[in-house]
Structure formats: C-alpha cells, structure tokens
C-alpha atoms as a PDB file:
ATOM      1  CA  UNK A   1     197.617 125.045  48.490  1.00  0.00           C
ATOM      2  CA  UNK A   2     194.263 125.639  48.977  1.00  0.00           C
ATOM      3  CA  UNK A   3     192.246 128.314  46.467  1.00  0.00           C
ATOM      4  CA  UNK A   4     191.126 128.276  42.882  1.00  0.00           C
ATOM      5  CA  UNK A   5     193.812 126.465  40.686  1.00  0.00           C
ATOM      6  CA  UNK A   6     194.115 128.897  38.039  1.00  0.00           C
ATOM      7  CA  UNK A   7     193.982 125.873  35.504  1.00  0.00           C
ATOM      8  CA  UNK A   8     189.904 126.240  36.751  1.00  0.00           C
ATOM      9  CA  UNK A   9     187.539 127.316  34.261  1.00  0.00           C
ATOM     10  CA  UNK A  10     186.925 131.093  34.014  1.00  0.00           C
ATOM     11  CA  UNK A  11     183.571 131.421  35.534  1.00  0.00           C
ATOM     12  CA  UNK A  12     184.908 129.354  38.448  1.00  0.00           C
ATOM     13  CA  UNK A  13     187.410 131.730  39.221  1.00  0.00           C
ATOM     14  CA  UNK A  14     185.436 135.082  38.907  1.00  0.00           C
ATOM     15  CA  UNK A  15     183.061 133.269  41.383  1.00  0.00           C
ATOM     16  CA  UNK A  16     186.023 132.814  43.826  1.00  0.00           C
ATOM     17  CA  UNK A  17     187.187 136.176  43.587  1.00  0.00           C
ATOM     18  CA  UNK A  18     183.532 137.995  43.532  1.00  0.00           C
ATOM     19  CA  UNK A  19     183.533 135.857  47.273  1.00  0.00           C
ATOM     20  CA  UNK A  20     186.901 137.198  47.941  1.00  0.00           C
ATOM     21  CA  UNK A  21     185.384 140.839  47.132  1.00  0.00           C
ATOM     22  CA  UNK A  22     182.285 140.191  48.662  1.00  0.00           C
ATOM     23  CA  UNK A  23     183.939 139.432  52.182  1.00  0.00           C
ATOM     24  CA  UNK A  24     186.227 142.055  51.452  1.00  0.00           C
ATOM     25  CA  UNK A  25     183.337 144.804  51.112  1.00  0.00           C
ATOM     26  CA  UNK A  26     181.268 143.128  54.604  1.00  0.00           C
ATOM     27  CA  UNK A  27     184.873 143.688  56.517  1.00  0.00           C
ATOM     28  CA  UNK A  28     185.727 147.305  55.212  1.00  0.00           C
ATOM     29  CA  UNK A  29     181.803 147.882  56.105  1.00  0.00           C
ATOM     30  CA  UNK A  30     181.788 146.672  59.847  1.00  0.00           C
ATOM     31  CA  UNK A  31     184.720 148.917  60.564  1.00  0.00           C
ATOM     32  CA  UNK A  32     182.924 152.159  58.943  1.00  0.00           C
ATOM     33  CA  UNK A  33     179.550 150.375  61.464  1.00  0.00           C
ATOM     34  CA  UNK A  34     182.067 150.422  63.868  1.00  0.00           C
ATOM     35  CA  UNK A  35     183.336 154.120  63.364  1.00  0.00           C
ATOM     36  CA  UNK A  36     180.346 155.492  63.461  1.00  0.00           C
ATOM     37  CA  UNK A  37     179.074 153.779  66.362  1.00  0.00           C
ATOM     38  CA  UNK A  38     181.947 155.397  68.346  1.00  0.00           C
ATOM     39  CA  UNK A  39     181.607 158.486  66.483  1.00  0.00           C
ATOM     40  CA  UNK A  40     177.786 158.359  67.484  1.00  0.00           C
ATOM     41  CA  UNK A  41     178.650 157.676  71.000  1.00  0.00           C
ATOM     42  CA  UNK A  42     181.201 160.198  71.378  1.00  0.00           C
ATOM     43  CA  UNK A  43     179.179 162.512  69.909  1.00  0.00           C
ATOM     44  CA  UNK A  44     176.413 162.249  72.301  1.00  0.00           C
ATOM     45  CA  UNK A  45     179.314 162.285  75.081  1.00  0.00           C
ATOM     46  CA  UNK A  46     180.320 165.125  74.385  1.00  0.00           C
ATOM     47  CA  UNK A  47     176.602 166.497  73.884  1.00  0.00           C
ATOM     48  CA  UNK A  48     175.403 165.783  77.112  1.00  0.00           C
ATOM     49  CA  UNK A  49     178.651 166.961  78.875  1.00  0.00           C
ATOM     50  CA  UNK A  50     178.022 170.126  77.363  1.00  0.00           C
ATOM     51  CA  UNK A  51     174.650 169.873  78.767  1.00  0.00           C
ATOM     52  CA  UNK A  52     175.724 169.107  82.252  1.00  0.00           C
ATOM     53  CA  UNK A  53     178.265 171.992  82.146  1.00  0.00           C
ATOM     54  CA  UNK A  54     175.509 174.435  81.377  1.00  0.00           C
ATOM     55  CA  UNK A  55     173.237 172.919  84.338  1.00  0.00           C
ATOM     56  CA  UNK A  56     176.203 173.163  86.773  1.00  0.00           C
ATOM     57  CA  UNK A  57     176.388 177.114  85.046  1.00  0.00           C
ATOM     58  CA  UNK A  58     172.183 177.514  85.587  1.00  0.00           C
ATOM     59  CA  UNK A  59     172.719 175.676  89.254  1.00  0.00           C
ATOM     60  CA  UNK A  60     175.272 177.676  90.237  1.00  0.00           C
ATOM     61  CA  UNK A  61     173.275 181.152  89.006  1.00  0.00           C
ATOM     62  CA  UNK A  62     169.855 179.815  90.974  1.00  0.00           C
ATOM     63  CA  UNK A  63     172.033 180.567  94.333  1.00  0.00           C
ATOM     64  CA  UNK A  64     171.978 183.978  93.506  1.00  0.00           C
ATOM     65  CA  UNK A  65     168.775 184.436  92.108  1.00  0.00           C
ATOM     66  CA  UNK A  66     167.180 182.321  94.897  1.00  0.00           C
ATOM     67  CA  UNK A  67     169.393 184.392  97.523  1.00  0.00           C
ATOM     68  CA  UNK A  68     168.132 187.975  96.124  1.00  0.00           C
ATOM     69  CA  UNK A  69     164.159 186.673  96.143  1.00  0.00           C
ATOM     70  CA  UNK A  70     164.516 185.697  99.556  1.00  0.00           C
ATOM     71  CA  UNK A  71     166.391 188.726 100.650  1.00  0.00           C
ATOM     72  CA  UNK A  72     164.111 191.041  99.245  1.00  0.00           C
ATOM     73  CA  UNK A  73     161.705 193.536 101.496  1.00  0.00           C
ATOM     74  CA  UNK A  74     158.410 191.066 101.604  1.00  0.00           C
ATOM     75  CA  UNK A  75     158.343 189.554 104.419  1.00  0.00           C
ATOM     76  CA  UNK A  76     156.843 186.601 102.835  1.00  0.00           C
ATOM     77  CA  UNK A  77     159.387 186.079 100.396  1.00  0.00           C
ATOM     78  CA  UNK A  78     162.101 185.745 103.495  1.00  0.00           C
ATOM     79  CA  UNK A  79     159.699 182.641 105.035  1.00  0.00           C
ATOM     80  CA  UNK A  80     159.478 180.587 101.934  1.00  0.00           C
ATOM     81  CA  UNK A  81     159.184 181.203  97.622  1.00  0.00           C
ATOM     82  CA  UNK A  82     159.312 180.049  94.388  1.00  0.00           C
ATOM     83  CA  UNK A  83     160.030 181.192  90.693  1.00  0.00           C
ATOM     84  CA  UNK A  84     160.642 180.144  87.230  1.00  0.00           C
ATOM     85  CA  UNK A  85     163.552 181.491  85.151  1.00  0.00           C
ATOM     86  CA  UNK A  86     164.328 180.904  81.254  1.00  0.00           C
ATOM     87  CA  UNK A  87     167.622 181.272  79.844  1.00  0.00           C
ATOM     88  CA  UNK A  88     168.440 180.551  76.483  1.00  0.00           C
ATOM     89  CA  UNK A  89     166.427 177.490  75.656  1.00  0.00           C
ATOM     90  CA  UNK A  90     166.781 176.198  79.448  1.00  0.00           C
ATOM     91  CA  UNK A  91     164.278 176.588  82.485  1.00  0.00           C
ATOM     92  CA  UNK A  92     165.070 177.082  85.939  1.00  0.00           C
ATOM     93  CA  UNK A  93     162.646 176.192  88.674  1.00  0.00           C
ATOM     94  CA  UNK A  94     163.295 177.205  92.370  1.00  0.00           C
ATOM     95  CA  UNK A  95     161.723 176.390  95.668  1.00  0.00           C
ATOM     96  CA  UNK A  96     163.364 177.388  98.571  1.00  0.00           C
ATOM     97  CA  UNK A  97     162.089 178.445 102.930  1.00  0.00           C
ATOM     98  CA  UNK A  98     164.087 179.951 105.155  1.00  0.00           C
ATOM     99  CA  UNK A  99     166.432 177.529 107.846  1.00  0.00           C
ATOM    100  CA  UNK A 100     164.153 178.994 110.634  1.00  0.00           C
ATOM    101  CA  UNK A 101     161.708 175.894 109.462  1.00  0.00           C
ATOM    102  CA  UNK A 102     164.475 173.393 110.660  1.00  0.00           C
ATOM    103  CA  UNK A 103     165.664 172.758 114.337  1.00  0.00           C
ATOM    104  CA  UNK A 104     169.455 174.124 114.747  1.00  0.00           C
ATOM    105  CA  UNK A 105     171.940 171.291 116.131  1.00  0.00           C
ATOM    106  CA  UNK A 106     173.483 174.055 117.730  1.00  0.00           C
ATOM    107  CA  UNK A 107     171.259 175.795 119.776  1.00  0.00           C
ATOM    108  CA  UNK A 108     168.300 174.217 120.276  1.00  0.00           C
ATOM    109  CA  UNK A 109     167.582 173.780 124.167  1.00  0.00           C
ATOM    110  CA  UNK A 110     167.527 169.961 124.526  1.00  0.00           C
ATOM    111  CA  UNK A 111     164.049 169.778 125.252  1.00  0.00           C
ATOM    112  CA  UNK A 112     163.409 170.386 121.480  1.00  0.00           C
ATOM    113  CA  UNK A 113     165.596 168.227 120.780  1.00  0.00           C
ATOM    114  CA  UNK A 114     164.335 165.226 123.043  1.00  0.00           C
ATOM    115  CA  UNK A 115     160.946 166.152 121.489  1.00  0.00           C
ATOM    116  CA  UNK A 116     162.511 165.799 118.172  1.00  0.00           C
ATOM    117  CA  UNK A 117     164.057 162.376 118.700  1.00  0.00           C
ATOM    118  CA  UNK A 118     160.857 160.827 120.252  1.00  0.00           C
ATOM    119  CA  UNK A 119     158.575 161.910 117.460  1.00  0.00           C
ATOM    120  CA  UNK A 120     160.960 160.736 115.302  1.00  0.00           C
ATOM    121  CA  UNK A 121     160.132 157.056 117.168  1.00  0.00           C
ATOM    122  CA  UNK A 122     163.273 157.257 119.825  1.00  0.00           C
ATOM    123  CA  UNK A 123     162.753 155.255 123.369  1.00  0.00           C
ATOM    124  CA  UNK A 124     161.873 158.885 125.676  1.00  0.00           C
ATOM    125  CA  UNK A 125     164.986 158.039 127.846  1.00  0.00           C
ATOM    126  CA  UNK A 126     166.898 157.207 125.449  1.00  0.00           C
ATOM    127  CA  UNK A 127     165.606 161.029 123.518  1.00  0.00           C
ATOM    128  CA  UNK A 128     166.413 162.783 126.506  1.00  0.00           C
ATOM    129  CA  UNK A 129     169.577 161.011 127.133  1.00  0.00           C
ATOM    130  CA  UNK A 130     171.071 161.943 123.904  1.00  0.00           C
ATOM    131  CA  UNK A 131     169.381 165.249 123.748  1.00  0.00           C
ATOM    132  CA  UNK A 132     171.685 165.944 126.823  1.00  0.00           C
ATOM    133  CA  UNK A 133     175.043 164.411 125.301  1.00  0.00           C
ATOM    134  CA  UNK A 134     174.517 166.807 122.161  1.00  0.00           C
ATOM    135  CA  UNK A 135     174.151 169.854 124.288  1.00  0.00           C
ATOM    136  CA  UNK A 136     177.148 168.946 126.412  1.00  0.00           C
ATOM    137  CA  UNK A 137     179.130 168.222 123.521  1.00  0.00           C
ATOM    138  CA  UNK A 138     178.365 171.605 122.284  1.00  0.00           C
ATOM    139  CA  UNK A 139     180.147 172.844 124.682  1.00  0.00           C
ATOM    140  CA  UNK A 140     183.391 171.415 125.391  1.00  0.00           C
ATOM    141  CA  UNK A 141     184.039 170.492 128.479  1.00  0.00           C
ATOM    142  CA  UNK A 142     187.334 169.329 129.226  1.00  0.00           C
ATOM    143  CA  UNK A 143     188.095 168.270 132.335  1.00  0.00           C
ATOM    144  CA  UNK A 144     190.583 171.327 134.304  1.00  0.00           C
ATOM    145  CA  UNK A 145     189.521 173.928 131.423  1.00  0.00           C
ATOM    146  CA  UNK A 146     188.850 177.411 133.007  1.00  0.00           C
ATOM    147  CA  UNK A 147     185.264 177.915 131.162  1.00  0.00           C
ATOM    148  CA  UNK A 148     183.578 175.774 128.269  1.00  0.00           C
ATOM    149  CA  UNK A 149     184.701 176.375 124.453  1.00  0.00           C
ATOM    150  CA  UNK A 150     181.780 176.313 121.977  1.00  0.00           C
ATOM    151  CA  UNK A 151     181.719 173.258 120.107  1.00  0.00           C
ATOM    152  CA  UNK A 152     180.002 173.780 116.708  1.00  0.00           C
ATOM    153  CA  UNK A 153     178.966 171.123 114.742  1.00  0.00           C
ATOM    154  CA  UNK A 154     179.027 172.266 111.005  1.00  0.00           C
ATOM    155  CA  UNK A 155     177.974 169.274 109.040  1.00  0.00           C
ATOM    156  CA  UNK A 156     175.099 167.004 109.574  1.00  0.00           C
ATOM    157  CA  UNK A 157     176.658 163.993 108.112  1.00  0.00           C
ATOM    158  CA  UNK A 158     178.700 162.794 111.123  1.00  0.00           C
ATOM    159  CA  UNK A 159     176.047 163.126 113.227  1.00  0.00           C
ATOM    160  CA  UNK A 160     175.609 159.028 113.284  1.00  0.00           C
ATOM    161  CA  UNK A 161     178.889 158.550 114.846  1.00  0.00           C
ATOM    162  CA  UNK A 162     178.771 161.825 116.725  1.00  0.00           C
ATOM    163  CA  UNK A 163     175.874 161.132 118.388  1.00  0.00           C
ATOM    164  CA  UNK A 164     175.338 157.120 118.345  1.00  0.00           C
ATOM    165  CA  UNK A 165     172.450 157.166 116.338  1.00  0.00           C
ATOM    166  CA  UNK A 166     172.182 154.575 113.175  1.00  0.00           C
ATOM    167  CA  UNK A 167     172.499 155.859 109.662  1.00  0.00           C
ATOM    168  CA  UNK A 168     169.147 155.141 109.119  1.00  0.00           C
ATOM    169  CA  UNK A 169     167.793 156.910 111.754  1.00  0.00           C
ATOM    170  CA  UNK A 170     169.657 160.051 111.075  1.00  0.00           C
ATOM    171  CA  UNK A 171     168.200 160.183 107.512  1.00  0.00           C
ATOM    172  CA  UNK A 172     164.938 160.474 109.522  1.00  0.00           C
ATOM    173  CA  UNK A 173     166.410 163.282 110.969  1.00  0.00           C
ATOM    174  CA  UNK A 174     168.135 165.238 108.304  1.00  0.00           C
ATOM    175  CA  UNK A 175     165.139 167.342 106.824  1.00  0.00           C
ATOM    176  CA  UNK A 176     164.150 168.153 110.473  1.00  0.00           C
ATOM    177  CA  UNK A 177     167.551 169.767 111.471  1.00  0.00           C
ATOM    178  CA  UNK A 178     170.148 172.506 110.281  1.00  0.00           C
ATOM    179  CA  UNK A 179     172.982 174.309 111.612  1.00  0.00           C
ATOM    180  CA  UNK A 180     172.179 177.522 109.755  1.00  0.00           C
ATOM    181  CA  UNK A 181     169.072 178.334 111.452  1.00  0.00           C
ATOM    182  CA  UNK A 182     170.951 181.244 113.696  1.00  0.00           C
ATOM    183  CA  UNK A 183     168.246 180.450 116.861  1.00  0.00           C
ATOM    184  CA  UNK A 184     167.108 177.632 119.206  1.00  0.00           C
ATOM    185  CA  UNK A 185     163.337 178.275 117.827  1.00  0.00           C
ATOM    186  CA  UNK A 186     161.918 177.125 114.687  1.00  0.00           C
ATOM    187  CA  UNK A 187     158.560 178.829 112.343  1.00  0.00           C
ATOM    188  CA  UNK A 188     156.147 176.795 112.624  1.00  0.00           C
ATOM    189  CA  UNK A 189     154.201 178.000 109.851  1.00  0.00           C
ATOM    190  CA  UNK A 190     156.674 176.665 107.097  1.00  0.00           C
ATOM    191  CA  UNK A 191     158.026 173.502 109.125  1.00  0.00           C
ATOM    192  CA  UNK A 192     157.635 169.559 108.146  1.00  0.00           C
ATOM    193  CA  UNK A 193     155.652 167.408 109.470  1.00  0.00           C
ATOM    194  CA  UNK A 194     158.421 166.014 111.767  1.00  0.00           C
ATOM    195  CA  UNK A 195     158.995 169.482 113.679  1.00  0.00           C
ATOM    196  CA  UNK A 196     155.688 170.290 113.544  1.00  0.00           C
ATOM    197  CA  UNK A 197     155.005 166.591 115.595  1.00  0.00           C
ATOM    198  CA  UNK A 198     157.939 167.140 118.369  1.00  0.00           C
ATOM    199  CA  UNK A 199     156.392 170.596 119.014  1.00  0.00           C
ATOM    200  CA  UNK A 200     153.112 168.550 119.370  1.00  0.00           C
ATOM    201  CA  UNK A 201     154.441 166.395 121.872  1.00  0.00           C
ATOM    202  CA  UNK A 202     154.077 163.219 119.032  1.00  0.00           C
ATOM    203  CA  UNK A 203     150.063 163.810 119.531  1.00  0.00           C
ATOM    204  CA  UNK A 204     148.921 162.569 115.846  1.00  0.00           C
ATOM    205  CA  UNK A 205     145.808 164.023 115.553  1.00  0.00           C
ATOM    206  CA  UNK A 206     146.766 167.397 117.020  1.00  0.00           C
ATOM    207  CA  UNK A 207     149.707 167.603 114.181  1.00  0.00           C
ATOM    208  CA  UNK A 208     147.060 166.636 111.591  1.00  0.00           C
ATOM    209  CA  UNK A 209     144.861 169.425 112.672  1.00  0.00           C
ATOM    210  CA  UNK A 210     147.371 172.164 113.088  1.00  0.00           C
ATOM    211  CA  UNK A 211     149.038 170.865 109.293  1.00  0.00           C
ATOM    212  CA  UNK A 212     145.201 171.439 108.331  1.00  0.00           C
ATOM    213  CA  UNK A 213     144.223 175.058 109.647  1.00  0.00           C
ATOM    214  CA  UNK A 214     148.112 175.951 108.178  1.00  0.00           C
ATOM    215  CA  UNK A 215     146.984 175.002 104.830  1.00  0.00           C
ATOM    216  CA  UNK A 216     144.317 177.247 104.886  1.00  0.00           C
ATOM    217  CA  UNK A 217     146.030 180.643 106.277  1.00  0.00           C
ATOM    218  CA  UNK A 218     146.437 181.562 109.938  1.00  0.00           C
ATOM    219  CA  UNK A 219     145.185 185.283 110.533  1.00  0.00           C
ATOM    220  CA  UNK A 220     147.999 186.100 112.663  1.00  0.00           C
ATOM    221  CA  UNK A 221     151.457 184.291 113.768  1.00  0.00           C
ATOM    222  CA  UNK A 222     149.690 184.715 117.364  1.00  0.00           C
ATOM    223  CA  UNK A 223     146.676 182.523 116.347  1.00  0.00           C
ATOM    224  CA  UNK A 224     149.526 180.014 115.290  1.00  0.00           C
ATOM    225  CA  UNK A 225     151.586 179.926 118.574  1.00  0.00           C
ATOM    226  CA  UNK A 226     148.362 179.800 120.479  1.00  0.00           C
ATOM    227  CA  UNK A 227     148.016 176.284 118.641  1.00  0.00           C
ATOM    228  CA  UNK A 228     150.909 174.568 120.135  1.00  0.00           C
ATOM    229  CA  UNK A 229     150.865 173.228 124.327  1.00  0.00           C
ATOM    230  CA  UNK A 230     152.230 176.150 126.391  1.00  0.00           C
ATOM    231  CA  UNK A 231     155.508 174.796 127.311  1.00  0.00           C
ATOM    232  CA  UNK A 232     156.896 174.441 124.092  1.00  0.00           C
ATOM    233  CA  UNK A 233     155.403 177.812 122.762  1.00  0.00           C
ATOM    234  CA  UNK A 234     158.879 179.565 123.897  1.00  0.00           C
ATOM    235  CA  UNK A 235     160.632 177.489 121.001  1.00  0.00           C
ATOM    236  CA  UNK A 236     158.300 179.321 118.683  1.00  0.00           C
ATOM    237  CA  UNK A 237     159.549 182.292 117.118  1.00  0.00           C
ATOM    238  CA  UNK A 238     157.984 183.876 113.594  1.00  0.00           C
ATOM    239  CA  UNK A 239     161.088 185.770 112.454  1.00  0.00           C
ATOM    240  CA  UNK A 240     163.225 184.134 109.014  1.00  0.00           C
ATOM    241  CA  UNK A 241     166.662 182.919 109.537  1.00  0.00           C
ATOM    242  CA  UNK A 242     169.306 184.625 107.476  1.00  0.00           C
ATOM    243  CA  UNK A 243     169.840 181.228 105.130  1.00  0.00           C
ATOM    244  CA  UNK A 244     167.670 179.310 102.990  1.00  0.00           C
ATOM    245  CA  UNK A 245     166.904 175.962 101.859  1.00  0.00           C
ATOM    246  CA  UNK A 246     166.734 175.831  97.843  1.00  0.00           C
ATOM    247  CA  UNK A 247     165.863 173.266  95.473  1.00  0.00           C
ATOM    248  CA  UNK A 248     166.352 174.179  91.700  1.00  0.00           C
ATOM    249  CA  UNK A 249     165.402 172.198  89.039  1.00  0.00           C
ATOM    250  CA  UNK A 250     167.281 172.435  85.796  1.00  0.00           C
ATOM    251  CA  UNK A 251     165.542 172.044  82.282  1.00  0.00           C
ATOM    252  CA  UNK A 252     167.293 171.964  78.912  1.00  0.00           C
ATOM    253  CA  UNK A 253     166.567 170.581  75.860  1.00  0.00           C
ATOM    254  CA  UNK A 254     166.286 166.852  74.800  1.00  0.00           C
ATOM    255  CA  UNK A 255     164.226 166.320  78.097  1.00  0.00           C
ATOM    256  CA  UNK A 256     168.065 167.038  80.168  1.00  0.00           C
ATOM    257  CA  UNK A 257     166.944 167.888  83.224  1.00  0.00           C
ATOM    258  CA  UNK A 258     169.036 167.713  87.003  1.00  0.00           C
ATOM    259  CA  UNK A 259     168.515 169.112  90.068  1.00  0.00           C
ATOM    260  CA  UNK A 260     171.040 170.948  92.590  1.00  0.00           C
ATOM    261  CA  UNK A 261     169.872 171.871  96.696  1.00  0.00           C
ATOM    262  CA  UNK A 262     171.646 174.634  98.585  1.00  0.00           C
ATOM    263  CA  UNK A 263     171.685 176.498 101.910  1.00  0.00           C
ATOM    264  CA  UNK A 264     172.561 180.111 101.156  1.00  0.00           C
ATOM    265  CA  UNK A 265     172.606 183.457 103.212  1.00  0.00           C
ATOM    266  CA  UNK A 266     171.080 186.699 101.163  1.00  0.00           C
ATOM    267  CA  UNK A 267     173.310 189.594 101.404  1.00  0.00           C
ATOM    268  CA  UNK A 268     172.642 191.984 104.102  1.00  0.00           C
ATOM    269  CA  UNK A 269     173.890 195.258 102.056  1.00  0.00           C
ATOM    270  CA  UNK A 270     174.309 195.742  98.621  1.00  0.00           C
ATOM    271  CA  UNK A 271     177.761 195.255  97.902  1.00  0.00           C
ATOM    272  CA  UNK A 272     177.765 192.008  99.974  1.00  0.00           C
ATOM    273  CA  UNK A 273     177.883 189.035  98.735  1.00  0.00           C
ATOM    274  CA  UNK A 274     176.027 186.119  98.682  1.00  0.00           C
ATOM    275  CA  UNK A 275     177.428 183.436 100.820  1.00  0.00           C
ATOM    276  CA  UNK A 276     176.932 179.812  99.704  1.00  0.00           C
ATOM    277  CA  UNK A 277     176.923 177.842 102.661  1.00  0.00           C
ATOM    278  CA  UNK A 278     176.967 174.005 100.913  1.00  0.00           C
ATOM    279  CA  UNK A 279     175.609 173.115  96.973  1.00  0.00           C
ATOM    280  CA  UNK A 280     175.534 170.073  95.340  1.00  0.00           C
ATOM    281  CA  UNK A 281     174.043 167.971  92.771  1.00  0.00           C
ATOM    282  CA  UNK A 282     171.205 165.705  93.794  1.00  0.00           C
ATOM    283  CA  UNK A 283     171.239 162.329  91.974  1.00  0.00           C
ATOM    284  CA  UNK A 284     168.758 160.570  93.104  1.00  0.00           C
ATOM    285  CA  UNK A 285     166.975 163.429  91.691  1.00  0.00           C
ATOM    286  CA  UNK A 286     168.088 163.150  88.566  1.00  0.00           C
END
C-alpha cells in the first residue's frame, strides 16, 4: 500500500499530511474559482438581459414619441425630425422622414420605376422590362377574370424572388423603396441619393448639383421641381406621407446601447392610435 507507513518518523508524516491538506485546500479553492466564475457570469446575464428588456421598453416608447413629433402641426416636422429623450438614466435618440422620400412598390407608374432600376446600374431593357412585370403583377390578371384584383405587395423582402432580381441587388434597392408611401410620387427634398439619381435620369453631375443647392435650402418646393427634367416633374409631389421612417438609438448605462428602425403612421385624431406598421431590432447596428 502506498502512503506514509505510520512506523515513519513523525516529521515525515506531518509532511505527508500538510501535502494531503495542502491539495485538499487548492481543490476546495478551484470549486469556490469555479462558483464564482458562474456566479459572475450569470450575474452579468442576467444584468444585461435586464438591460435589453428596458431597450426593447425605450424602443417600443420611441414609436410613439417619434409618431406624435411627426404628426404634429409643423409642416416641417411631417417631412423629416429628430429629438433626444432621457428616461431614467437612459437616452433615446430619434431620426425619422416621412415614406413620401421612398418610391412606393405599389403605385409608382413604371417609368419611376424603370428609372429606379437603371440608376441603380440595371441593363435599360432589362429596367423597363421588369418595371412592366411589377406593375402587371400589381394587378392580377388572371386569365377569364371579369376586371383586375389589386395585388399589393406588403413586404419588401420577397421582392428577389418576386421580381427576379438577385439578393444583392435588391439590398441596393431597399432604402430607395416602400410600400407605405400612400402615392406614386416621391419629395424630393428629403430623398437619397438613389431616388434623387432615377429622377435625374442617372445624370451624375446633375444629382451632385441638385444634392448641393438641397443642402443649402431651396426658397420654395417650386424652385425644387423646376430642378428636375420636365417629364419626370409629374412624379414630384411636396406633400408628407402619412408613415415614417424612424431610427432610434438606445443609450443606457455601462456603454449598453442598441438600435430599433420602424415605419409608423401618426394618428389622425386624438383618440386614434398609433399604428406600427413593422419594428425591429437592428443588429448590425448594435
């Protein structure tokens, strides 16, 4: 048997047991290191689920807050905003413009759309060709059926398959086009750089200059039409859409921060309310 014969002299044997107590003590210590690792870890868990719950709480309260800026009586405030709200140790930051900056799937005449695809690098025949599949799908035709149905398309995500377009290319798309816009025009004046370019026929320079006189202030929406070739001028219209775009950026402590985007519709009368028409968590924002 292995171990200190206990016929061993007396300092040999409290050696062999101060080992014995020594391991003992190392082993009884990496479980308490072990402990409080998980009870470390947990801990933080559980902080920054608690911090995620009150984002998805300040996220959720931005919709309302960003819906009653927007759908107040300046008529600025209904093109395009942004604010900063505290609450309890958290900020809220919100930038939002109205859906009239985006082109609407569902109504825009397909030569806004054609112009749309080509700026957006499309073959012109193969723009126009699809600009004409969209519109006809829009309406559906069946073959024998007494008078079109309406066709809505209500998210932009299928739009790839829908439409024949890559992934990739719809991407391109996606901040150029809504289906909450409520017209076949778009403003101008608070579009990207992608509208702004199929309105400008793809003309570079032209889109550079207009971009340039709209940062520093048009005197009138007239002087900004009167930019744009005459044939696309009737796709022009000045007037917000009912929904907005929002971004809102979510601060807490610890440096938590996450950010939510959502298309809502201000209410119209006082005791309406506000309808959220999609909201979601952005992660690559994060």
């Amino acid at each position: 048997m292995s171990g200190v014969s206990s016929d061993a002299p007396w300092p040999a044997r409290r050696g062999a047991i101060l080992v014995v107590v020594l391991i003992f003590i190392a082993f009884v210590s990496s479980l308490l290191a072990v402990a409080l690792h998980l009870s470390s870890s947990s801990a933080r868990a559980a902080a920054a689920f608690a911090k995620a719950m009150r984002a998805d709480e300040l996220g959720q309260a931005a919709v309302t807050l960003a819906a009653d800026q927007a759908g107040s009586g300046d008529p600025a405030d209904k093109r395009a905003g942004a604010f900063v709200a505290e609450f309890a140790e958290a900020k809220l930051f919100v930038d939002y413009v109205s859906e009239s900056a985006r082109i609407d799937v569902n109504l825009a005449p397909p030569e806004l759309l054609s112009a749309l695809f080509r700026a957006a690098g499309l073959d012109p025949n193969k723009a126009s060709s699809i600009a004409d599949r969209i519109t006809a799908s829009r309406n559906n035709r069946v073959q024998g059926a007494a008078t079109p149905t309406n066709k809505r398309i209500e998210n932009l995500g299928a739009l790839a398959d829908a439409w024949g377009l890559s992934p990739d290319f719809v991407d391109i798309l996606r901040p150029a086009l809504t289906v909450a816009n409520g017209t076949g025009k778009v403003d101008p004046t608070i579009a990207n750089r992608l509208v702004i370019a199929a309105l400008m026929g793809g003309e570079g320079e032209r889109v550079d200059e207009f971009l340039e006189r709209r940062r520093r202030g048009f005197t009138t929406d007239a002087e900004a039409r009167a930019a744009f070739p005459p044939n696309v001028q009737p796709f022009i219209d000045f007037a917000p859409a009912r929904a907005i775009r929002a971004v809102a950026r979510i601060v807490l402590p610890g440096r938590f921060e996450r950010h939510y985007e959502f298309i809502v519709a201000p209410r119209t009368r006082p005791d309406e309310s506000v309808k959220t028409i999609s909201w979601h968590l952005s992660p690559d924002r994060e």
